[in-house]
Protein backbone atom coordinates (compact mmCIF):
# COMPACT_ATOMS: atom_id res chain seq x y z
CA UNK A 1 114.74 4.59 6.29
CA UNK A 2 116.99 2.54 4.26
CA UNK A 3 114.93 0.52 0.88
CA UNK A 4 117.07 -2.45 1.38
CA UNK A 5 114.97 -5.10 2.39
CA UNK A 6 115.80 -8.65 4.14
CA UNK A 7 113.55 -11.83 5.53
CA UNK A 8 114.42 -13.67 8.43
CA UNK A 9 113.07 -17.23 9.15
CA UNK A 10 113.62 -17.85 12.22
CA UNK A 11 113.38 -21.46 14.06
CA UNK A 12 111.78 -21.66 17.62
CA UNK A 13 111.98 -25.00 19.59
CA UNK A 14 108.71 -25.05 19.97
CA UNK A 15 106.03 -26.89 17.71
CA UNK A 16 102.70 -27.51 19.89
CA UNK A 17 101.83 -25.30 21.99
CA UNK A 18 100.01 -22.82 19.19
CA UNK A 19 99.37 -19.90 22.07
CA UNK A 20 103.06 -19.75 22.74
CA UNK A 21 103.62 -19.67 19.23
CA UNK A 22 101.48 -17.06 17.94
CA UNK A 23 103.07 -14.98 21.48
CA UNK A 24 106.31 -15.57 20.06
CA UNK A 25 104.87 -14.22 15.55
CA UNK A 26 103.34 -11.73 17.76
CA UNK A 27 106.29 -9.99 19.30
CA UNK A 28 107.88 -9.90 15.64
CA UNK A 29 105.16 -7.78 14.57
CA UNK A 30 107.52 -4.54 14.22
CA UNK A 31 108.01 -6.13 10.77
CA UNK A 32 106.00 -7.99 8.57
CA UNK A 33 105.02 -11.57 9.64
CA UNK A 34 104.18 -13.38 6.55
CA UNK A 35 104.17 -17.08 7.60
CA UNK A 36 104.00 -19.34 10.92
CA UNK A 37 104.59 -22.84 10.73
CA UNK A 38 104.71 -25.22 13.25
CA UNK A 39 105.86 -28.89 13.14
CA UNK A 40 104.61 -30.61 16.04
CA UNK A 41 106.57 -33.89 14.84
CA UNK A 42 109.86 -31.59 14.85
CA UNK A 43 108.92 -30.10 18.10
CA UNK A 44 109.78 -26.59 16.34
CA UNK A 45 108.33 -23.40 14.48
CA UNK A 46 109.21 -21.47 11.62
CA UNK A 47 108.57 -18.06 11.54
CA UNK A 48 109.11 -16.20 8.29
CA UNK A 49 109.33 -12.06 8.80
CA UNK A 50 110.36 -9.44 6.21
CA UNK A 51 111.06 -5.68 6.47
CA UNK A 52 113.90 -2.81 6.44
CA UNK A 53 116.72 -3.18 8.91
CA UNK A 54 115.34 -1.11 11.49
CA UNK A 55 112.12 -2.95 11.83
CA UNK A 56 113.49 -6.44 11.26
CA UNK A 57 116.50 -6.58 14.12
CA UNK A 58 113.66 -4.75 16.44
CA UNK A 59 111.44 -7.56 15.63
CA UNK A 60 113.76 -10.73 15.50
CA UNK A 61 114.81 -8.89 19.40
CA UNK A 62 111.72 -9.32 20.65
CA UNK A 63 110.90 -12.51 19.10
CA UNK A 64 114.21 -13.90 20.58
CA UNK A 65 112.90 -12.27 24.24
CA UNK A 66 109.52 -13.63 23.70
CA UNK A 67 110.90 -17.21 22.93
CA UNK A 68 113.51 -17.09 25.65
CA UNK A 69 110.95 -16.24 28.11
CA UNK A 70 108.56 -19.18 27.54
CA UNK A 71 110.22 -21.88 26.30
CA UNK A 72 112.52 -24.52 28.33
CA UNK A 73 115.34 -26.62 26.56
CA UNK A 74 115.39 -28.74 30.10
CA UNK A 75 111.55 -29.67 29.14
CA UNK A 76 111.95 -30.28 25.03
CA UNK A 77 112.21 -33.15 23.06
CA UNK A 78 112.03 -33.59 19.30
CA UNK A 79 113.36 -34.89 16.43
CA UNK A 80 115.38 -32.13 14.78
CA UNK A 81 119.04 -31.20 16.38
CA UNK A 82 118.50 -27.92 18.34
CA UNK A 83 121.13 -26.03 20.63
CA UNK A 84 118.45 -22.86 21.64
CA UNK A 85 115.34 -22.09 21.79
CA UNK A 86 115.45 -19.66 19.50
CA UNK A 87 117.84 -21.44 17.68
CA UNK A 88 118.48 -20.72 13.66
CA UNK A 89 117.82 -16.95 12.78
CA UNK A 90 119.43 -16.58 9.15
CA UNK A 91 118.70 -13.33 7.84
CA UNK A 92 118.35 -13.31 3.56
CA UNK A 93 118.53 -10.80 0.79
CA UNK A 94 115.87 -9.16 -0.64
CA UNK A 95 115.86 -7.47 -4.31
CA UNK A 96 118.99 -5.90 -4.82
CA UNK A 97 119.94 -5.93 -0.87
CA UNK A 98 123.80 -8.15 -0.79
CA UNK A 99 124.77 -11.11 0.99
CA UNK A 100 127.68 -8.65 2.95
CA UNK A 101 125.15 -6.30 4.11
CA UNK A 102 122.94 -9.06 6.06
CA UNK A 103 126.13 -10.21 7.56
CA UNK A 104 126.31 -6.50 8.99
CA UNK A 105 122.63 -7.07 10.01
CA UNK A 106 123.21 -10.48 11.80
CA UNK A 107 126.13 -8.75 13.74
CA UNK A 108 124.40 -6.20 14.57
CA UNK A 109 121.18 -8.76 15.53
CA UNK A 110 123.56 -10.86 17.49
CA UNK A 111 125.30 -8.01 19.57
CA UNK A 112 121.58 -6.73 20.85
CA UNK A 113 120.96 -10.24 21.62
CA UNK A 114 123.92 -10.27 23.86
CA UNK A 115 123.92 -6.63 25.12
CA UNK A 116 120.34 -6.80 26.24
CA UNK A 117 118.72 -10.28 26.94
CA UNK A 118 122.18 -11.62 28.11
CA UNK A 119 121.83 -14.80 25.39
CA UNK A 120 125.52 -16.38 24.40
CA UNK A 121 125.37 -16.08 20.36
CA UNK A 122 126.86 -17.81 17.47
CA UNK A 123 127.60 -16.48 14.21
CA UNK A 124 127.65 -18.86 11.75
CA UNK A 125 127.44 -18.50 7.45
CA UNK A 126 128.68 -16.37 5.13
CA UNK A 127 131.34 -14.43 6.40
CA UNK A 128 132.11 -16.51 9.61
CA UNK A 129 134.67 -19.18 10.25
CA UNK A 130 131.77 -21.67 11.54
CA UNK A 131 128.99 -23.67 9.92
CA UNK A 132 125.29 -24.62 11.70
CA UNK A 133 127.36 -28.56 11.73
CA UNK A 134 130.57 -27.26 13.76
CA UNK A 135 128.22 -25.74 15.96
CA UNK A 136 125.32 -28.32 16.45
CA UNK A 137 128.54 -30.84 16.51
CA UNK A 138 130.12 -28.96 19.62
CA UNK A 139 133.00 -27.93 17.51
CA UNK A 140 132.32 -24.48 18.32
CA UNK A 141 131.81 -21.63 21.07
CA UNK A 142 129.66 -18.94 21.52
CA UNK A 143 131.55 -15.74 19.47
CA UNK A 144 129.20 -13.60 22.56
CA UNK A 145 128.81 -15.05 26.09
CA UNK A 146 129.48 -18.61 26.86
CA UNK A 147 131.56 -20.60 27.02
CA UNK A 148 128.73 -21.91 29.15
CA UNK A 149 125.34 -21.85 27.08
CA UNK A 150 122.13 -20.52 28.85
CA UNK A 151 120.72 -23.03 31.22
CA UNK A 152 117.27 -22.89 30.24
CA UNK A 153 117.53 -21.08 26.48
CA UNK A 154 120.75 -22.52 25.08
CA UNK A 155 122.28 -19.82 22.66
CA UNK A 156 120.71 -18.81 19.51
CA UNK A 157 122.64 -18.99 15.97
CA UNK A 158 122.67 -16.07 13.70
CA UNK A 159 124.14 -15.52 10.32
CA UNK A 160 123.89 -14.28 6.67
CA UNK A 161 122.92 -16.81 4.31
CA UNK A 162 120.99 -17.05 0.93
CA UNK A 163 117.84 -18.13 -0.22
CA UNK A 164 117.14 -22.02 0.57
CA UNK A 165 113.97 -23.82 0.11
CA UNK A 166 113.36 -26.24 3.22
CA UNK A 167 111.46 -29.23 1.66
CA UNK A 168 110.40 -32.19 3.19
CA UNK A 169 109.23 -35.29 1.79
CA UNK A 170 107.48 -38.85 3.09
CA UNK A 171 109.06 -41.82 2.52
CA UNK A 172 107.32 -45.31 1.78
CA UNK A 173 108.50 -48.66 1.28
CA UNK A 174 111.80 -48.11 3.41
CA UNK A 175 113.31 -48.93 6.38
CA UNK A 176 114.99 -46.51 8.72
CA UNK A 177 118.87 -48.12 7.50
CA UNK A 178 117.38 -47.56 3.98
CA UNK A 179 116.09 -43.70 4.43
CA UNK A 180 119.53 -42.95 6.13
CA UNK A 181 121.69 -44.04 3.70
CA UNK A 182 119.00 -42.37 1.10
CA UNK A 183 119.52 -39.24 2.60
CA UNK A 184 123.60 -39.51 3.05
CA UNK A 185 123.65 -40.63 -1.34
CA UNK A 186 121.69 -37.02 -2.11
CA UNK A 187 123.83 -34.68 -0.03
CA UNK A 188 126.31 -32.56 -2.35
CA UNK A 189 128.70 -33.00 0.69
CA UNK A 190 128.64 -36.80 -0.18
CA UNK A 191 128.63 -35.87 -4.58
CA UNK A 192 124.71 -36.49 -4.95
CA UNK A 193 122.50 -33.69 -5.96
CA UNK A 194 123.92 -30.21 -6.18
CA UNK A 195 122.89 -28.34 -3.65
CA UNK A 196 121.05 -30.22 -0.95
CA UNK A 197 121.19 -31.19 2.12
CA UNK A 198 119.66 -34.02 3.77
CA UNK A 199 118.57 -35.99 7.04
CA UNK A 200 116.39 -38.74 7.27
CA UNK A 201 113.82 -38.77 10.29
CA UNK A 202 111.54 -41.08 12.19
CA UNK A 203 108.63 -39.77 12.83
CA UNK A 204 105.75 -40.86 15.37
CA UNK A 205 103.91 -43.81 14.07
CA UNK A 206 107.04 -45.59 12.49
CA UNK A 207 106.25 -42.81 9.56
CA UNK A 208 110.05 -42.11 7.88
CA UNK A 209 110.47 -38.52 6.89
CA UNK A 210 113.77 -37.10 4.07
CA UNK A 211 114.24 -33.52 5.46
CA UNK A 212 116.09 -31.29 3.01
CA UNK A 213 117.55 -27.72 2.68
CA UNK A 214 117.93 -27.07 -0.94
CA UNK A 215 120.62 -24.31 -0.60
CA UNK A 216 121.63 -23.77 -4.81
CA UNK A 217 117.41 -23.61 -5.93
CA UNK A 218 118.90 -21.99 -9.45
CA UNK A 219 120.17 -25.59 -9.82
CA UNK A 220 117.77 -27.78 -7.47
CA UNK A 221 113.83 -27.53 -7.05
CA UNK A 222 111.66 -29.42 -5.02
CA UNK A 223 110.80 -30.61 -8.12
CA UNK A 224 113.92 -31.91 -9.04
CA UNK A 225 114.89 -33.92 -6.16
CA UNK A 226 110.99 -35.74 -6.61
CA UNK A 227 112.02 -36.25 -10.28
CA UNK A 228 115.32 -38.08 -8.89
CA UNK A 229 113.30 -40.12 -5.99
CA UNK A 230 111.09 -41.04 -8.67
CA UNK A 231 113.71 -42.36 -11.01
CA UNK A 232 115.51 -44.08 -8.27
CA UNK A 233 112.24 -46.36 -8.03
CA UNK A 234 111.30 -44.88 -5.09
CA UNK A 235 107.44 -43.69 -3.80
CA UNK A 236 106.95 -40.36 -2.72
CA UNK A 237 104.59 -39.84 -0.10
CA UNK A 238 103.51 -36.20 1.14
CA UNK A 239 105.38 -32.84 0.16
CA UNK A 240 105.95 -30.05 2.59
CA UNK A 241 107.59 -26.77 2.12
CA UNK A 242 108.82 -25.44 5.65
CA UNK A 243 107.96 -22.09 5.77
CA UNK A 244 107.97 -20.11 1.70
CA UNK A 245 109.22 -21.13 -1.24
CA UNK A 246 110.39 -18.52 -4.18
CA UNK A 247 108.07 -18.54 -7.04
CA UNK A 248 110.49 -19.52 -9.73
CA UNK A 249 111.52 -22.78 -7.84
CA UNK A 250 107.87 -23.97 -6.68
CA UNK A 251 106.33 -27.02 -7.27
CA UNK A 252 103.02 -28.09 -6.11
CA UNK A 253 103.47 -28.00 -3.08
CA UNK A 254 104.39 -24.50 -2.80
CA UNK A 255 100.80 -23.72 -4.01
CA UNK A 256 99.49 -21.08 -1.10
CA UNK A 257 103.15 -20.78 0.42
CA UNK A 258 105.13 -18.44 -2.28
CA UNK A 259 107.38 -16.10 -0.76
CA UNK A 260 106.60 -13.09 -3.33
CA UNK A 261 102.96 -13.28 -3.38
CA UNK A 262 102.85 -13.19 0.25
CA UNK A 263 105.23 -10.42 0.85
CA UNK A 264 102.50 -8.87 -1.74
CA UNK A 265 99.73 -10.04 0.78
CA UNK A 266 101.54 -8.05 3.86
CA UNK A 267 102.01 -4.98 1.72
CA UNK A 268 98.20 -4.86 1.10
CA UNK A 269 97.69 -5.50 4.86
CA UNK A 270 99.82 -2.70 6.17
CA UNK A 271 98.42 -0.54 3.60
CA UNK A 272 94.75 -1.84 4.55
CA UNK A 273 95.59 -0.75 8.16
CA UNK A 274 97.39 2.37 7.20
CA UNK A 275 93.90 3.62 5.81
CA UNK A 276 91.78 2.70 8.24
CA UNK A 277 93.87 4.47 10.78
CA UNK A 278 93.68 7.61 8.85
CA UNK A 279 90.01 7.62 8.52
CA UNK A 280 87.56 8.78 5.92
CA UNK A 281 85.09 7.03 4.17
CA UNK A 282 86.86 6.48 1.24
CA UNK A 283 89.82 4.90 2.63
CA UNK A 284 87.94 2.91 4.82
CA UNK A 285 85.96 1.38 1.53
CA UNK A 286 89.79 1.11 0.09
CA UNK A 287 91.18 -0.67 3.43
CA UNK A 288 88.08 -3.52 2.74
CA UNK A 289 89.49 -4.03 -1.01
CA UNK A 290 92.75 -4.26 0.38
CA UNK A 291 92.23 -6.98 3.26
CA UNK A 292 90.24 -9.12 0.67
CA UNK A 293 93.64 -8.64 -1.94
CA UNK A 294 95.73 -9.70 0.95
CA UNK A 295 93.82 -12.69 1.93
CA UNK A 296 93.92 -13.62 -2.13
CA UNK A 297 97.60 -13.57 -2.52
CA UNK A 298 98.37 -14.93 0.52
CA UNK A 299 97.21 -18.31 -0.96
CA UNK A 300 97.94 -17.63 -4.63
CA UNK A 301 98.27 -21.06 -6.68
CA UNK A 302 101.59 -22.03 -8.83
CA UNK A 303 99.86 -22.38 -12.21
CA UNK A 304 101.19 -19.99 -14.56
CA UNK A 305 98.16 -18.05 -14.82
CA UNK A 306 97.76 -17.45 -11.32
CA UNK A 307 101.33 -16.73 -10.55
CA UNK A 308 101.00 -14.05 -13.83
CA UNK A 309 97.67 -12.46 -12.01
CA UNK A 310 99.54 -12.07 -8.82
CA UNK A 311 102.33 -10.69 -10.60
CA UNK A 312 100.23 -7.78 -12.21
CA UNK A 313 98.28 -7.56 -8.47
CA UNK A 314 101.84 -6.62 -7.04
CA UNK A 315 102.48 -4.43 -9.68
CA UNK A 316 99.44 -2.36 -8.79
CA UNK A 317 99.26 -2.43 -5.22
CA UNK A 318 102.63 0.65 -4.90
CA UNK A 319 100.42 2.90 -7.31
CA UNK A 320 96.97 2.40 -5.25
CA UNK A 321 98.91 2.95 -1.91
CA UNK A 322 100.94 6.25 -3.30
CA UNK A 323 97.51 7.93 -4.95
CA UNK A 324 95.86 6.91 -1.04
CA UNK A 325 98.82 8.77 0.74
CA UNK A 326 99.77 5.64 2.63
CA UNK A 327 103.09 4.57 0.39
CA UNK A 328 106.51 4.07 2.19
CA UNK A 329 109.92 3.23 0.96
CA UNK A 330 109.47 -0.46 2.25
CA UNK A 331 106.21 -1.39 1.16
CA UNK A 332 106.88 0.09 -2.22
CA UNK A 333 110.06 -2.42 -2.42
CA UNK A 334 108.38 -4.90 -0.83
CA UNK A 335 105.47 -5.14 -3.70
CA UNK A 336 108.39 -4.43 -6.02
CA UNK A 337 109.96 -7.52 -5.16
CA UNK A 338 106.97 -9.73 -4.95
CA UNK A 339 105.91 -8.43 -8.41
CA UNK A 340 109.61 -8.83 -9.76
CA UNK A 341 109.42 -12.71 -8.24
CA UNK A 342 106.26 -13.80 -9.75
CA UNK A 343 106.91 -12.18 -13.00
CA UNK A 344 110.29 -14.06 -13.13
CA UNK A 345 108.55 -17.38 -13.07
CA UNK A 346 106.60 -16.81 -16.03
CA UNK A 347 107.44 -19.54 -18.75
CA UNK A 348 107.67 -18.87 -22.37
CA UNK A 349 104.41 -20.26 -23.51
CA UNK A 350 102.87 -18.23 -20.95
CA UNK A 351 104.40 -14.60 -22.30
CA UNK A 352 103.25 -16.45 -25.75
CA UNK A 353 99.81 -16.61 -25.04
CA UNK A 354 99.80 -13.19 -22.97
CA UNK A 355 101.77 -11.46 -24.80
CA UNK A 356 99.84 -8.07 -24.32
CA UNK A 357 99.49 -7.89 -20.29
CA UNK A 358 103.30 -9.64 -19.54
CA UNK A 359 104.32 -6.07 -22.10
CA UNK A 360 102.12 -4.31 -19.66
CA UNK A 361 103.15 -5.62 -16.52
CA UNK A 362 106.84 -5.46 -17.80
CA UNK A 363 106.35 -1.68 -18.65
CA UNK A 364 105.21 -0.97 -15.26
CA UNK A 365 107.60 -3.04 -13.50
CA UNK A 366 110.84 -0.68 -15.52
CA UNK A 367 108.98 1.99 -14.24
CA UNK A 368 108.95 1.13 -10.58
CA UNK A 369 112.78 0.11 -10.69
């Protein structure tokens, strides 16, 4: 099996109904499922997957099946644009994996989709001559099926993209006029903040909601856009991440929702299950340690101490699984690439004052690469 590794987060048109949700995470589980977040305002799910190639087209298939199966576009109404029911599947780079290699992935994604559920696809994204705007704008058709979409499903869009963060944030004090035109001044498109992307929402209850993609998070953190709310005289309300947020770009509100440390919590879970299924009393006692390091790092903090701990936990979980016989090429990248992505959001006072253990962890770390 090939080590490079990709995620996939997936958007469903579907935000309430939590059994048809967790039918949909469950028909993904050929890879590894490491988030599942639903936005009943949004009428829509997010679910965030991760794996080799093999496992993750095989999984995003199903999950597409599953979702075409149960949900109705005739029957849906939300907030946020949608043109399918399983509607956004970007698939993302992990560790050294490129940007032109997931484009062969989403081809190859998209051509299954077509070939054996009979679902028009776009392609959309790096590589492809249309953006998710020309095609949620109807400037577009299906590159497989159509021109007619799917009465019930729609069509699904599926391209190659990088790393975003999507953050949403609460707005108070403003009208809806107000949060528009907020939204519109912060867009790069528009020369506001480099890379974001914006829409304003009203929400149930008159509640006014900025809804972001920050596509360039090198540049632009969650934090960063509060910081320029804040100096704009505005009040931020609440702070969602949608979905998982990269350690070295999280904020507060990533705390419990970091990308690396739970790719490090599904590593410890496979392995956990790996042991049990080969039996013994030892590995059984090992599978136990395991599920209670998976729960642990699946809601690791964003304090530099934490995110340090869960870097070293990483670290340790390829040599535990290799000396316990249950090691693969994609869970050792996997915990390689959570470790790698906490480690790389340790500041400078924090390899001050640990000085000893970040040499330690770094050792081990040149050692896995």
């Amino acid at each position: 099996m090939s080590s490079e590794l990709f995620e996939s987060v997936p958007n469903f048109s579907e935000g309430r109904d939590v059994e048809l949700i967790d039918a949909i995470a469950d028909a993904a589980s050929s890879a590894h499922v490491l988030d599942v977040h639903p936005d009943p305002d949004h009428h829509r799910a997010v679910v965030s997957i991760a794996g080799a190639r093999e496992h993750l087209v095989h999984a995003l298939v199903q999950a597409v099946a599953a979702a075409a199966e149960r949900i109705d576009l005739t029957r849906h109404a939300g907030v946020h644009p949608r043109v399918g029911a399983a509607d956004v599947v970007p698939i993302v780079p992990l560790g050294s994996t490129s940007l032109d290699t997931c484009h062969d992935v989403a081809r190859e994604l998209g051509l299954r989709i077509w070939t054996e559920l009979e679902l028009p696809v776009f392609f959309y994204g790096h590589g492809e001559d249309w953006t998710l705007a020309d095609i949620r704008a109807g400037r577009a058709q299906p590159d497989l099926g159509g021109p007619e979409l799917h009465p019930t499903f729609g069509a699904v869009c599926i391209g190659a993209r990088r790393m975003l963060i999507a953050f949403n944030v609460m707005l108070d004090g403003l009208d809806v006029p107000e949060a528009r035109a907020l939204a519109r001044s912060i867009r790069e498109a528009n020369g506001g903040m480099r890379g974001v992307m914006a829409l304003a929402f009203e929400l149930p209850g008159g509640r006014l909601q900025l809804s972001m993609n920050l596509f360039r998070i090198d540049e632009t953190t969650p934090q960063a856009v509060v910081d320029e709310l804040q100096r704009r005289g505005l009040h931020v309300g609440g702070q969602e991440i949608v979905g998982l947020c990269p350690a070295a770009a999280a904020n507060e509100a990533a705390a419990g929702r970091l990308l690396e440390a739970r790719l490090g919590s599904a590593v410890a879970r496979a392995g956990a299950r790996r042991c049990l299924q080969a039996g013994g009393e030892e590995l059984a006692a090992l599978a136990t340690r395991l599920q209670h390091e998976a729960a642990g790092l699946a809601d690791l903090g964003v304090d530099q101490e934490s995110l340090l701990s869960g870097a070293e936990r990483c670290a340790a979980l390829g040599p535990v699984l290799a000396a316990a016989g249950v090691l693969d090429d994609e869970l050792e990248g996997m915990a390689g690439v959570a470790a790698g992505g906490l480690r790389s959001a340790i500041g400078s006072p924090t390899e001050t004052a640990y000085a000893a253990r970040l040499q330690a962890l770094d050792r081990r770390l040149a050692g896995s690469a």
